[in-house]
Protein backbone atom coordinates (compact mmCIF):
# COMPACT_ATOMS: atom_id res chain seq x y z
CA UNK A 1 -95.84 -120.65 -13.02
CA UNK A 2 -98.98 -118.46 -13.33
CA UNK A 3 -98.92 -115.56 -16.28
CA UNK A 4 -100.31 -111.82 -16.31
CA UNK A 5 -103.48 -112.37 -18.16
CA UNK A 6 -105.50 -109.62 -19.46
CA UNK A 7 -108.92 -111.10 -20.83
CA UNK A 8 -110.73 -109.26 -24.13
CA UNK A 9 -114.30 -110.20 -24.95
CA UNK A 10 -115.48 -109.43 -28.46
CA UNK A 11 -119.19 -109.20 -27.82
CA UNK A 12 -120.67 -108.44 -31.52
CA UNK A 13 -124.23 -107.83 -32.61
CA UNK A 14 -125.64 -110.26 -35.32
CA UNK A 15 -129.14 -109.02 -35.98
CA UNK A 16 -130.82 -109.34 -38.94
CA UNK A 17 -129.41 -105.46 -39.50
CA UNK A 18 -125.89 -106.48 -39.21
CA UNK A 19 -126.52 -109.08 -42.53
CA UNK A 20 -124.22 -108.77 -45.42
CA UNK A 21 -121.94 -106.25 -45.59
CA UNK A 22 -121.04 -105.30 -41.86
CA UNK A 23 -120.47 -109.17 -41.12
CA UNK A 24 -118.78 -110.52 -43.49
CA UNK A 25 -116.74 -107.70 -43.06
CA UNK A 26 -115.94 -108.65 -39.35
CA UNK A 27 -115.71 -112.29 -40.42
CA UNK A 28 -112.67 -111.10 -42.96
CA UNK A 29 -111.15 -109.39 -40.40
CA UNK A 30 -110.93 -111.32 -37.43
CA UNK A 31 -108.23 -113.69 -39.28
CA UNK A 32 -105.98 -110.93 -39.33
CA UNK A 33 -106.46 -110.66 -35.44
CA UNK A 34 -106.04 -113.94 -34.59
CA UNK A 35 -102.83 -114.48 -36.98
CA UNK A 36 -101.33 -111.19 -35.68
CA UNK A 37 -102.43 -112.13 -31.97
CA UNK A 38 -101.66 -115.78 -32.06
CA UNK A 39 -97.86 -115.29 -33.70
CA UNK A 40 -96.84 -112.83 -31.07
CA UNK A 41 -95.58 -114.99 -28.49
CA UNK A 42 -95.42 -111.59 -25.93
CA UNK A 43 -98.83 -110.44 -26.63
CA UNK A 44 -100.21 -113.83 -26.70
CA UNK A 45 -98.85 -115.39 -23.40
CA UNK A 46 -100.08 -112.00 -21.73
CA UNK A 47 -103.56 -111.62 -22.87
CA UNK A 48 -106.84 -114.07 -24.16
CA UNK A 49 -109.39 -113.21 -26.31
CA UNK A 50 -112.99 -114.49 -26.49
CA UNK A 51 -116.13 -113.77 -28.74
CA UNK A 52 -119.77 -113.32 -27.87
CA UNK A 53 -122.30 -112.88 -30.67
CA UNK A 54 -125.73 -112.22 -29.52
CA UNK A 55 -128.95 -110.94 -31.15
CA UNK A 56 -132.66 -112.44 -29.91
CA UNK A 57 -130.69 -114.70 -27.30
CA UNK A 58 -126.35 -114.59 -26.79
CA UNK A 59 -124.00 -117.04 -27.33
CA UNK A 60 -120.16 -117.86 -26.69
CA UNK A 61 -118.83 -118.59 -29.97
CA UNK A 62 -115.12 -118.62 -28.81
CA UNK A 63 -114.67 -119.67 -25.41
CA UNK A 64 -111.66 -117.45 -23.54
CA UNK A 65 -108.54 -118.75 -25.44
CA UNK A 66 -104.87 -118.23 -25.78
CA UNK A 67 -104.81 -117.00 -29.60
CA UNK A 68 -101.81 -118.94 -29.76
CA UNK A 69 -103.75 -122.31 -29.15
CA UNK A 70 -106.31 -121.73 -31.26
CA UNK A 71 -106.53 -122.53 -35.04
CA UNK A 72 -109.49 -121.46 -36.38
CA UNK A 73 -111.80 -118.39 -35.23
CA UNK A 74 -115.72 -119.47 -35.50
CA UNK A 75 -117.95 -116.93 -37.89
CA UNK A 76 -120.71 -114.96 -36.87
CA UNK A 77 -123.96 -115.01 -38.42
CA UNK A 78 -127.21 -113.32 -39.00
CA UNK A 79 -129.99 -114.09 -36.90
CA UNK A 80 -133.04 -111.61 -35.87
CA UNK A 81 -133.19 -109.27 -33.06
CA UNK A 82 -131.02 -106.91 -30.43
CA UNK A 83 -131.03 -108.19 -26.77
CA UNK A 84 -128.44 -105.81 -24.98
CA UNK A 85 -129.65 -107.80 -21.63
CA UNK A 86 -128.60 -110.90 -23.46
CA UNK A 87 -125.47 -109.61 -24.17
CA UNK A 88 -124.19 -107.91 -20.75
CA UNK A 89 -125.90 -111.20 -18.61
CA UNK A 90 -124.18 -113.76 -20.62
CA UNK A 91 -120.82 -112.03 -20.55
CA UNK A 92 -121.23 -111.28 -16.58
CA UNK A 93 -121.55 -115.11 -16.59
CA UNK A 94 -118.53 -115.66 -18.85
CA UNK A 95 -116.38 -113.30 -16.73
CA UNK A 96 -116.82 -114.68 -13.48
CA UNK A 97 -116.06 -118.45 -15.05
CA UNK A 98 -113.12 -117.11 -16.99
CA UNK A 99 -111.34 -115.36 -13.77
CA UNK A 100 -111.83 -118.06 -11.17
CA UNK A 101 -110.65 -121.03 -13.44
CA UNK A 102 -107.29 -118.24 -14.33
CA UNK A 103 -106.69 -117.28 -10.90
CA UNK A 104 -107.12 -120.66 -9.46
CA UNK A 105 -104.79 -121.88 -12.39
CA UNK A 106 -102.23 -119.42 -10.85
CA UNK A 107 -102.79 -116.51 -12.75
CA UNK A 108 -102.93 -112.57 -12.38
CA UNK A 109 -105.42 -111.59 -13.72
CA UNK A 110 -106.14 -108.08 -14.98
CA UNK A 111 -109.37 -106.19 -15.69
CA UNK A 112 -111.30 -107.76 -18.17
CA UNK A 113 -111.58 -105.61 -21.45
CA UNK A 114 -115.30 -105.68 -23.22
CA UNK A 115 -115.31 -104.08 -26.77
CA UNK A 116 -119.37 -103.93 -28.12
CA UNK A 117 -120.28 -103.49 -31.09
CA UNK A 118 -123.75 -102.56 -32.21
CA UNK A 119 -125.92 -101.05 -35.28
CA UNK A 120 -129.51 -100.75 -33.80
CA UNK A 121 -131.58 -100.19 -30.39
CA UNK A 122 -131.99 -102.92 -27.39
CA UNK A 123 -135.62 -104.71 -28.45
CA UNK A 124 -134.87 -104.97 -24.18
CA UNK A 125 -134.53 -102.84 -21.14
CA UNK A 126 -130.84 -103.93 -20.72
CA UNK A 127 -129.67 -101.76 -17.69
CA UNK A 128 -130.50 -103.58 -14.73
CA UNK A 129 -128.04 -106.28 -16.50
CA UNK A 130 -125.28 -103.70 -17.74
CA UNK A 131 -125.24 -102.01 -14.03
CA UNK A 132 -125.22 -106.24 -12.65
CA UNK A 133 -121.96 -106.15 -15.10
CA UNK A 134 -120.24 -102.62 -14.33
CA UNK A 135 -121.72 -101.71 -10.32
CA UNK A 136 -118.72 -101.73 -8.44
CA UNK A 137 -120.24 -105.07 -6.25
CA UNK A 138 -119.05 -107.08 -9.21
CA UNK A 139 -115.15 -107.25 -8.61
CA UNK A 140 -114.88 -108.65 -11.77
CA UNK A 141 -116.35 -105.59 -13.96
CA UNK A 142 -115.04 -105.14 -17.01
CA UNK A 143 -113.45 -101.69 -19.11
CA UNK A 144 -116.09 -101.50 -21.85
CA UNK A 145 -115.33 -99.82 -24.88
CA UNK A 146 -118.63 -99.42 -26.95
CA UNK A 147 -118.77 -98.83 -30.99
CA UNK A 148 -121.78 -97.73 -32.72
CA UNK A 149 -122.45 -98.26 -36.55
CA UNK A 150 -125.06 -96.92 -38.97
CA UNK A 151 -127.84 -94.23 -39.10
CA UNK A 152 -129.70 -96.74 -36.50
CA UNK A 153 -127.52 -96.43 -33.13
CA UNK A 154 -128.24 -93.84 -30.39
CA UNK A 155 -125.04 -91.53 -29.72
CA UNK A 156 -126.68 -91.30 -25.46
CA UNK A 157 -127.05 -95.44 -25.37
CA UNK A 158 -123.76 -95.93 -27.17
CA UNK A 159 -122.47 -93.37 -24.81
CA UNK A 160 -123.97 -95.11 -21.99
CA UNK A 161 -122.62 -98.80 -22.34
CA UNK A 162 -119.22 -97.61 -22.02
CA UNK A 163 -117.05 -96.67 -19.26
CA UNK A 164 -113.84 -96.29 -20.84
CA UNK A 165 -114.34 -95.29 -24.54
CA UNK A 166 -117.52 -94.67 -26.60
CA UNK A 167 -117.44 -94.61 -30.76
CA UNK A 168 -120.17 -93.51 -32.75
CA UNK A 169 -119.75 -94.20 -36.98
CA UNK A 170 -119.21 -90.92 -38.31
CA UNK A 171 -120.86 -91.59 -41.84
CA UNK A 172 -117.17 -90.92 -43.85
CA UNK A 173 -116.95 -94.26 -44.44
CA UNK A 174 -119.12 -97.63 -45.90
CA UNK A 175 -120.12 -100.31 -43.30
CA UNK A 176 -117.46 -102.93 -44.38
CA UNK A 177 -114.40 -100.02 -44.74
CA UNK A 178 -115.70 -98.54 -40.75
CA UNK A 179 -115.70 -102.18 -39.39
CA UNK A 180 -112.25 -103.27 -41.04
CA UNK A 181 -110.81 -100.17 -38.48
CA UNK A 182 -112.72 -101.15 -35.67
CA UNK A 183 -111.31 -104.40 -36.15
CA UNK A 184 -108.19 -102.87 -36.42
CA UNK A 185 -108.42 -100.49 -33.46
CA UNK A 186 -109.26 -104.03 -31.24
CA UNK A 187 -106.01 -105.60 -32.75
CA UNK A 188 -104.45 -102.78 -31.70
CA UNK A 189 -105.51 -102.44 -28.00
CA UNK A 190 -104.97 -106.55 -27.66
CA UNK A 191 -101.24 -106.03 -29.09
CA UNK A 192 -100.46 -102.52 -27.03
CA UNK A 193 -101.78 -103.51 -24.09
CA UNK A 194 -99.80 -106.96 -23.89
CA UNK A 195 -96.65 -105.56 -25.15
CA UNK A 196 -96.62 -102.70 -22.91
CA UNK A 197 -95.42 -102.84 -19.31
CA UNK A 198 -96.43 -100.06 -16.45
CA UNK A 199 -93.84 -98.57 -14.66
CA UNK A 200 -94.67 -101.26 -11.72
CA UNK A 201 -93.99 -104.11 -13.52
CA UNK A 202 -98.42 -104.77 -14.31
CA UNK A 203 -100.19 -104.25 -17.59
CA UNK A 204 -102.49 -101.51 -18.76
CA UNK A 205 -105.72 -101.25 -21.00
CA UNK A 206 -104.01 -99.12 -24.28
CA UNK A 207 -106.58 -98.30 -26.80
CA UNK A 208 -106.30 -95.80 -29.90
CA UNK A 209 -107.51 -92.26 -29.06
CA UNK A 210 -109.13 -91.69 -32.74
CA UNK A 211 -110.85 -94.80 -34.82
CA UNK A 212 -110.53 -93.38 -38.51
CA UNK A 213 -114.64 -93.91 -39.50
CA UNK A 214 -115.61 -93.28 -35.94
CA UNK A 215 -115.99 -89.90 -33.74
CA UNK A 216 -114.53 -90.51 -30.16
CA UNK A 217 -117.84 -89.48 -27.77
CA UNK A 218 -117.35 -87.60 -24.31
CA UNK A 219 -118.23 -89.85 -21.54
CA UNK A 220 -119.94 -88.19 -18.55
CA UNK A 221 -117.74 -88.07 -15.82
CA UNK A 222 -119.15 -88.36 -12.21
């Protein structure tokens, strides 16, 4: 019998800017995710979680997966530049593959749920591919929820990927402590979000309101 099935995608920047610090700080954290995710038999049969690393080019690192199936999460690493296009065409492509195999396995399946995660400027222009992923022609478009980190991120572009929540680094914090709370906040939104049940019986995106490190940005509303 099909499931309600509420896909995440990690999609994670692995420049050359994001070396050291800021990834092995993801790396350390994402454990904690998948152990928290993958031993929660309510969260996990309700939601799957996949990672997308991208820099010059993008890749799928973890393919859309029950966390509960899954016993080791793959690490990101450094590589060299910041390809938003890369980033918003390959997970248009991984959406549209992850929905039809679901719903043709039986599955409702909700809007998927894109957290990015970036610490420099697109060496691309990236929004022909980020309207492709978010134009309301593309059933499939995703809730993106958009984190900027360091001195090097533009509050208007970070503000400008998302269309459900925008988070700029507000400087309080070092690199490794303001990615350990992202990574918390997505644990958090994964876990809410399959444990919670709307009024009608479906599921709901739940993310935190405030991301301690991080100052929530206004989104412009049309």
């Amino acid at each position: 019998m099909g499931q309600q099935i509420l896909p995440f995608y990690l999609v994670c920047d692995e420049s050359g800017s994001m070396a050291g610090e800021p990834l092995d700080a993801i790396n350390k954290a994402l454990p904690e995710l998948h152990q928290e995710i993958g031993l929660n038999p309510v969260v996990a049969d309700k939601t799957q979680f996949a990672i997308i690393g991208f820099s010059d080019s993008a890749e799928v690192l973890l393919p859309l997966s029950d966390l509960s199936q899954v016993t080791q999460l793959p690490l990101l690493e450094t590589k060299v530049s910041t390809n938003f296009a890369a980033a918003f065409r390959c997970v248009k492509e991984q959406i549209e593959l992850d929905v039809a195999r679901l719903k043709a396995a039986g599955h409702m399946v909700y809007r998927p749920v894109v957290f990015f995660l970036t610490d420099g400027h697109s060496t691309s222009n990236f929004r022909d591919e980020w309207e492709a992923l978010t134009e309301s022609a593309f059933a499939y478009r995703p809730n993106i929820v958009s984190f900027g980190l360091g001195k090097g991120v533009d509050e208007d572009t970070i503000t400008s990927i998302a269309n459900f929540r925008a988070f700029l680094d507000d400087g309080t914090m070092s690199p490794a402590q303001a990615l350990r709370e992202f990574a918390v906040a997505l644990t958090k939104s994964i876990v809410r979000s399959g444990s919670t049940t709307s009024p009608s019986g479906g599921m709901t995106l739940q993310t935190p309101d405030e991301v301690p490190g991080f100052k929530n940005l206004p989104l412009d509303a049309l």
